[in-house]
N, C-alpha and C. Protein backbone atom coordinates (compact mmCIF):
# COMPACT_ATOMS: atom_id res chain seq x y z
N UNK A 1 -8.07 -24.58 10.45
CA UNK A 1 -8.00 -23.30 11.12
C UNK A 1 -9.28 -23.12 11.91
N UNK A 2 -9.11 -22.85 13.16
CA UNK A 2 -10.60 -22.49 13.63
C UNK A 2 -10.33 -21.11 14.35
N UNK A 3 -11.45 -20.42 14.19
CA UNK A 3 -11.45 -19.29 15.02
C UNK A 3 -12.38 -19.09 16.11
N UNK A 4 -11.69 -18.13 17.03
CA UNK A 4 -12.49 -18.10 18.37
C UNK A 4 -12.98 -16.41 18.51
N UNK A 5 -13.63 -16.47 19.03
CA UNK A 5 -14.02 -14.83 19.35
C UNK A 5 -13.56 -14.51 20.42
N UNK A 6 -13.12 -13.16 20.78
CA UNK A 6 -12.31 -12.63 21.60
C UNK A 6 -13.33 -11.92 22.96
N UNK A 7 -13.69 -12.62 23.73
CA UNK A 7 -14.16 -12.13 24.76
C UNK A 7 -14.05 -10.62 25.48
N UNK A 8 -13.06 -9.85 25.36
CA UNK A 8 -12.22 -8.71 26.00
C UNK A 8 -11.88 -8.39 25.30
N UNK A 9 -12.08 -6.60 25.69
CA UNK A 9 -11.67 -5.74 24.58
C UNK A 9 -10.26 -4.90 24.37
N UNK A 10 -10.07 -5.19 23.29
CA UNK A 10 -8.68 -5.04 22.60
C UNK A 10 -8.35 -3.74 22.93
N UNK A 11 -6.87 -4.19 23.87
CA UNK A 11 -5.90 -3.03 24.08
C UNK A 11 -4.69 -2.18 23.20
N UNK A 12 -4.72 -3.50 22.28
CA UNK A 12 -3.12 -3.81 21.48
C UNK A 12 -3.54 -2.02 20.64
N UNK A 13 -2.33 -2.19 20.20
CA UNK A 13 -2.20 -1.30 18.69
C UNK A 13 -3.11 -1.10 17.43
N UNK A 14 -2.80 -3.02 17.55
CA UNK A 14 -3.46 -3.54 16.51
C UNK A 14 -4.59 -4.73 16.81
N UNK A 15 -5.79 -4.61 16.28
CA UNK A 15 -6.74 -5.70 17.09
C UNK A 15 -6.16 -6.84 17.13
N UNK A 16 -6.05 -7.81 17.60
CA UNK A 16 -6.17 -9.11 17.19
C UNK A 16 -7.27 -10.17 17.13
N UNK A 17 -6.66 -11.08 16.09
CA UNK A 17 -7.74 -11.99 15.80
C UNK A 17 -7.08 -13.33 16.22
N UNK A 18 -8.13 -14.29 17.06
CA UNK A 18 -7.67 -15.25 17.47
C UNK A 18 -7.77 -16.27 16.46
N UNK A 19 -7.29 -17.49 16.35
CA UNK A 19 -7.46 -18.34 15.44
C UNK A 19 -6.09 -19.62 15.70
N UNK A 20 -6.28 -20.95 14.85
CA UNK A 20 -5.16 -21.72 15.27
C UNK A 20 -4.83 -22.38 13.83
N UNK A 21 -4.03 -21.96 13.79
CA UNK A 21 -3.19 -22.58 12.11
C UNK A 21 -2.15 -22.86 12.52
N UNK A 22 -1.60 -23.90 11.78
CA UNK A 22 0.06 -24.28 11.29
C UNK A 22 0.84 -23.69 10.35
N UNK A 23 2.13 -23.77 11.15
CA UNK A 23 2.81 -22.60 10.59
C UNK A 23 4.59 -23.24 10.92
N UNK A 24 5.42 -23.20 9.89
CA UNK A 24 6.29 -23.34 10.07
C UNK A 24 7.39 -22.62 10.16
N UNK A 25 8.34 -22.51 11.36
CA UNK A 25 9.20 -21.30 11.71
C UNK A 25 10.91 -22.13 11.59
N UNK A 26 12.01 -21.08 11.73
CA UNK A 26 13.32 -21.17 11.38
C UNK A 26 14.23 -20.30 11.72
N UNK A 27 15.21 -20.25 12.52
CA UNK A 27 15.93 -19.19 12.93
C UNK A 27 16.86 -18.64 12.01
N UNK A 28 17.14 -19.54 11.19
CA UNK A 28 17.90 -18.93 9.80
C UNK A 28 17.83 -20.14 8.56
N UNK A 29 18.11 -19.64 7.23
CA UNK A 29 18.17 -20.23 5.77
C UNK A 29 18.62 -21.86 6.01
N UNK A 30 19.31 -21.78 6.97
CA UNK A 30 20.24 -22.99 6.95
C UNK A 30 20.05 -24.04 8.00
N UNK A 31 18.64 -23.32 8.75
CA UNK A 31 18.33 -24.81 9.36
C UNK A 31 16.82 -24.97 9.41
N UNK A 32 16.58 -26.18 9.15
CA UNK A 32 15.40 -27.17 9.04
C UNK A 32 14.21 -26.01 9.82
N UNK A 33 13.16 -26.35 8.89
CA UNK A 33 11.70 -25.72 9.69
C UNK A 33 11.30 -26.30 10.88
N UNK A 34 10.74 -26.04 11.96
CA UNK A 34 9.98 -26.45 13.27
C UNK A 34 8.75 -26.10 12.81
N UNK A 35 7.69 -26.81 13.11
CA UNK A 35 6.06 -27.05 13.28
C UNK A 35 6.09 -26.44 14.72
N UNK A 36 5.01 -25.06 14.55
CA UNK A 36 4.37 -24.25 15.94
C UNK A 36 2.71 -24.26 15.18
N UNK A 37 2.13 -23.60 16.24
CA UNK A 37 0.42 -22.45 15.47
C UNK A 37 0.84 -21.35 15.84
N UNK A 38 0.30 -20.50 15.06
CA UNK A 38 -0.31 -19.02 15.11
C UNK A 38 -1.49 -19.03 16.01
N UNK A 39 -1.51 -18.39 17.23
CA UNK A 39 -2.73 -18.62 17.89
C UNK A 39 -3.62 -17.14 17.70
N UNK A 40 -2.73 -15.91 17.26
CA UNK A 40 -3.84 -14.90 17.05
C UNK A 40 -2.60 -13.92 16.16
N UNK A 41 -3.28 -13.32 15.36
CA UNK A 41 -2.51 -12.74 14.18
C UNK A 41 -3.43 -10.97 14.58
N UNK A 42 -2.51 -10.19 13.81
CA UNK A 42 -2.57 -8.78 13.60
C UNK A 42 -2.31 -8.19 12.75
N UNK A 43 -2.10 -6.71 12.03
CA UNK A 43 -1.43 -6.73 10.83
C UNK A 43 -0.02 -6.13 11.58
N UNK A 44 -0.12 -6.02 12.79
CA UNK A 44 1.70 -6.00 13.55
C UNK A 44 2.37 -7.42 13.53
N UNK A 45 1.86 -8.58 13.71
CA UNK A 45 2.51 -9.97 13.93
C UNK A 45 1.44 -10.67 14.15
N UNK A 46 1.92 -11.86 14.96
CA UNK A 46 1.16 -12.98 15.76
C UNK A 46 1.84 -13.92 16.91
N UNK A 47 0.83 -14.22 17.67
CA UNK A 47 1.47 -14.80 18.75
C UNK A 47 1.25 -16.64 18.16
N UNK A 48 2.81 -16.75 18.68
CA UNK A 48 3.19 -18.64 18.33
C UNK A 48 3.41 -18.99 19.20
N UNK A 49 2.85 -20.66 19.16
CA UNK A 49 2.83 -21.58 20.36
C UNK A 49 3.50 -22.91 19.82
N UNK A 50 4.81 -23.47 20.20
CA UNK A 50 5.15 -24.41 19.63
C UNK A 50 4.70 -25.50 19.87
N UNK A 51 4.74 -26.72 19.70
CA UNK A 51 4.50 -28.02 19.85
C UNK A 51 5.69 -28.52 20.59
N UNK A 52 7.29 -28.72 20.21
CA UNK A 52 8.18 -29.39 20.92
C UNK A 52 9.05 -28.37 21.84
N UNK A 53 8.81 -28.23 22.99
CA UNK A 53 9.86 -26.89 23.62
C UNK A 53 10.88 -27.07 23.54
N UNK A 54 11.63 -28.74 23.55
CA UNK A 54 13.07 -28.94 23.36
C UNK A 54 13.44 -28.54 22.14
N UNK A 55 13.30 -28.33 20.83
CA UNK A 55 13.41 -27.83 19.74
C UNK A 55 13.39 -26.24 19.47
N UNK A 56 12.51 -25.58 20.30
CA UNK A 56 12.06 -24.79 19.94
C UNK A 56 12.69 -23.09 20.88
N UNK A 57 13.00 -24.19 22.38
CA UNK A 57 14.00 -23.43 23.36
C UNK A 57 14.94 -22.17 22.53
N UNK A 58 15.37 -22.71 21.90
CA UNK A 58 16.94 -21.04 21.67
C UNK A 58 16.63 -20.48 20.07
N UNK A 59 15.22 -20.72 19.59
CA UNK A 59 14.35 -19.97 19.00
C UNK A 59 13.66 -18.65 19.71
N UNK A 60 12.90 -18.83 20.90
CA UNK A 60 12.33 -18.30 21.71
C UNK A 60 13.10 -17.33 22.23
N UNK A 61 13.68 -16.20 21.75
CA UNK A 61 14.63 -15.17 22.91
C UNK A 61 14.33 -14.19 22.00
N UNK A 62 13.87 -13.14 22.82
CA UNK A 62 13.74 -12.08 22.38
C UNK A 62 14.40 -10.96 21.60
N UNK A 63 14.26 -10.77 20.25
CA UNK A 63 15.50 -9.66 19.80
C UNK A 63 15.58 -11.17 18.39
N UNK A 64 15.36 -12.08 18.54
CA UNK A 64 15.86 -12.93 17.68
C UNK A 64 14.86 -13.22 16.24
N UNK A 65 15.51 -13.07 15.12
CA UNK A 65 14.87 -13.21 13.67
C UNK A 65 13.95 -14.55 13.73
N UNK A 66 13.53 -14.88 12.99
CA UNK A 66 12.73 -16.03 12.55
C UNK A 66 12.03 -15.61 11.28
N UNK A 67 12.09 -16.94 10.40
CA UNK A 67 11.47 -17.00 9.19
C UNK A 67 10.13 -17.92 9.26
N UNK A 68 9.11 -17.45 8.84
CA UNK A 68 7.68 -18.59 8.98
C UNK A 68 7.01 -18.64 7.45
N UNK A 69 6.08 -19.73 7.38
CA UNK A 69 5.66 -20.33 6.54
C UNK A 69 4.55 -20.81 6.79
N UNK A 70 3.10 -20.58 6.19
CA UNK A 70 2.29 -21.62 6.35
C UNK A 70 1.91 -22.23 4.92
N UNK A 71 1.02 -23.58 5.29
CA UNK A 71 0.87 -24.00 4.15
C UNK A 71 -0.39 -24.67 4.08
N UNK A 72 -1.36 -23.88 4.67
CA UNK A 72 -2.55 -24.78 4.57
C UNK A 72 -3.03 -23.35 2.63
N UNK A 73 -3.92 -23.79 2.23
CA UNK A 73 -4.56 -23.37 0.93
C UNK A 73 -5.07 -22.30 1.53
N UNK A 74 -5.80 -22.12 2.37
CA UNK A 74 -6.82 -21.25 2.78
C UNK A 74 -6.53 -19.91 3.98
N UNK A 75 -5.11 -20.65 3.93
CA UNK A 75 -4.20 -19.23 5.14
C UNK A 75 -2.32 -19.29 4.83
N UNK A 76 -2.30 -18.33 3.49
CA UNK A 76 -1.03 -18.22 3.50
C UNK A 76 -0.17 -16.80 3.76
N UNK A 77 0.60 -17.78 4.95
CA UNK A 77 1.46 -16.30 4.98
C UNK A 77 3.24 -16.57 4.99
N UNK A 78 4.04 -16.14 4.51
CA UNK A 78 5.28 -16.19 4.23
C UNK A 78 6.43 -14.89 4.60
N UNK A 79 7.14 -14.83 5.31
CA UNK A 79 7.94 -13.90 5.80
C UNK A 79 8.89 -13.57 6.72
N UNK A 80 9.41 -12.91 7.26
CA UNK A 80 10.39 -12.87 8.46
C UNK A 80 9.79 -11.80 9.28
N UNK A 81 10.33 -11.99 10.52
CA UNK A 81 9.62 -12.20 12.02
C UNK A 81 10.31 -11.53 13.23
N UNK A 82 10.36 -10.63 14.05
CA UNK A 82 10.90 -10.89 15.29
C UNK A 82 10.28 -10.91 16.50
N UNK A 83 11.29 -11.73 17.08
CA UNK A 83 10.85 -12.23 18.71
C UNK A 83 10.85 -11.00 19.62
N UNK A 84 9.55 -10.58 19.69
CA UNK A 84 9.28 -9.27 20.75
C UNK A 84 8.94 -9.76 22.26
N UNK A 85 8.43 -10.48 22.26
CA UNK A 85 8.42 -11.58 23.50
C UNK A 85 8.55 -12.84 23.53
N UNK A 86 8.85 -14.21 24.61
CA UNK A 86 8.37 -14.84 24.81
C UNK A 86 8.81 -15.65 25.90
N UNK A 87 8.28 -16.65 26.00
CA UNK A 87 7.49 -17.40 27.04
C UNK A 87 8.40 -19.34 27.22
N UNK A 88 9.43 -19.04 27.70
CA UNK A 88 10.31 -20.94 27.32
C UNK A 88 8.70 -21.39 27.72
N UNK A 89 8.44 -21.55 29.12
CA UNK A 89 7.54 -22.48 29.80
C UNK A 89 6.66 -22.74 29.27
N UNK A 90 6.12 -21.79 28.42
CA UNK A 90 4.65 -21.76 28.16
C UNK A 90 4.43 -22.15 26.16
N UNK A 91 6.34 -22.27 26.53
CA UNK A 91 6.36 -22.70 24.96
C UNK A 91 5.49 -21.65 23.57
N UNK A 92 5.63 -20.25 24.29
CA UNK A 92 4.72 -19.29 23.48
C UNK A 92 5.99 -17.84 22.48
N UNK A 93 5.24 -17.81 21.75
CA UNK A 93 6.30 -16.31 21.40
C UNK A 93 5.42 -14.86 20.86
N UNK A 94 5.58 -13.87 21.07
CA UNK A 94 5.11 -12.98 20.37
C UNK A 94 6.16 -12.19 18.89
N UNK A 95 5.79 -12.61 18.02
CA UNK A 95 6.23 -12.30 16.54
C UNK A 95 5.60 -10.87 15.90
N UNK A 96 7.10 -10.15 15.57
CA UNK A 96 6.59 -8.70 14.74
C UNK A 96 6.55 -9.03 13.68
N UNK A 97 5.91 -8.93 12.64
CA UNK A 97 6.53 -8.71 11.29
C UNK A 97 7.50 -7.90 10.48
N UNK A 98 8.50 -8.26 10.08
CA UNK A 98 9.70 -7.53 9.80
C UNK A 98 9.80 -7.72 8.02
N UNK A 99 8.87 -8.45 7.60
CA UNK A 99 8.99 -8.70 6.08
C UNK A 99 8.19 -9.88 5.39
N UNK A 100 7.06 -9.22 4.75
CA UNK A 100 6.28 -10.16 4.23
C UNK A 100 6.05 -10.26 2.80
N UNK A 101 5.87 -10.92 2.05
CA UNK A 101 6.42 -11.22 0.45
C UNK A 101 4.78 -10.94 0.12
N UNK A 102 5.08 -9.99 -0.97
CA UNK A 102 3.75 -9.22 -1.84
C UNK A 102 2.22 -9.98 -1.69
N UNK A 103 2.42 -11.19 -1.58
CA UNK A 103 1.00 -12.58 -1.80
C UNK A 103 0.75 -12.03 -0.28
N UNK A 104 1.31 -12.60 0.46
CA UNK A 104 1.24 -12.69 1.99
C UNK A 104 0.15 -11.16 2.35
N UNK A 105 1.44 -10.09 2.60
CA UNK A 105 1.08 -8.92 2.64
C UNK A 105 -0.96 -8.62 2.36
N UNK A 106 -0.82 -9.06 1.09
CA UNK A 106 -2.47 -8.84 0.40
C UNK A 106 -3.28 -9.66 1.09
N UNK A 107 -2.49 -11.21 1.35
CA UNK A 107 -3.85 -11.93 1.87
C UNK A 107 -4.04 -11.18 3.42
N UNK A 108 -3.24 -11.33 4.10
CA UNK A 108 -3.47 -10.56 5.35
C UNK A 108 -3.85 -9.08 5.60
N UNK A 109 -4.06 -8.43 4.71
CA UNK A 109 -5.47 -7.50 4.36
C UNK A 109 -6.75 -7.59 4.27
N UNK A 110 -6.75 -8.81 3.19
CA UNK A 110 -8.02 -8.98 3.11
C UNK A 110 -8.54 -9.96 4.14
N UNK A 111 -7.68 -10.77 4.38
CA UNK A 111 -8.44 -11.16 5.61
C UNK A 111 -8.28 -10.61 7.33
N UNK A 112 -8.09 -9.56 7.18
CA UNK A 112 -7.99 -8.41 8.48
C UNK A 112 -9.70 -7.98 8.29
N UNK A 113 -9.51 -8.17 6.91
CA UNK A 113 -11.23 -6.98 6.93
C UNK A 113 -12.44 -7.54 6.93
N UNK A 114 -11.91 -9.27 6.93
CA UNK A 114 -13.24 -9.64 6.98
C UNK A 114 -13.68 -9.85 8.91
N UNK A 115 -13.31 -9.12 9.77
CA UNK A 115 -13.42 -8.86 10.94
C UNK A 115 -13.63 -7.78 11.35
């Protein structure tokens, strides 16, 4: 995970924090995870950048669920998601949070505050 500092000052709702982790996403129970990053998280969502666009194409539409996962030790977050924006070309998405499981929820508190 590395983090970057945010040059410009925050318009959003919610600040964001930039950073690049792996994270695995799913449009439903029943099909296989895709490998994207989290390129900057909030306690509203985070914006994702996939790796394969051919995979990742009819994920990307706005209005649409997604389930994510990460799994590094040191940044876990687990939950469901929606597509508030995004981006085919740029292979990018902007993610709400729509449901995050009790662990998750806490870690992304406490690490909101260490910023």
């Amino acid at each position: 995970m590395n983090l970057i500092q945010n040059e410009y000052p925050e318009k959003r709702e919610y600040p964001r924090i930039n950073l690049e982790t792996k994270v695995s996403i799913r449009a439903s129970a029943k099909e296989p995870f895709i490998s994207a990053w989290i390129q900057n998280i909030s306690k509203g969502g985070f914006k994702l950048k996939a790796d394969n666009p051919l995979k990742i194409k009819d994920i990307f539409r706005s209005g649409k669920e997604i389930f994510f996962e990460t799994y590094e030790d040191f940044f876990k977050l687990k939950g469901r998601g929606e597509v508030i924006w995004a981006s085919a070309r740029e292979n990018e998405a902007g993610i709400k949070f729509d449901e995050l499981d009790q662990r998750s929820r806490k870690f992304l508190e406490d690490f909101l505050q260490m910023f």
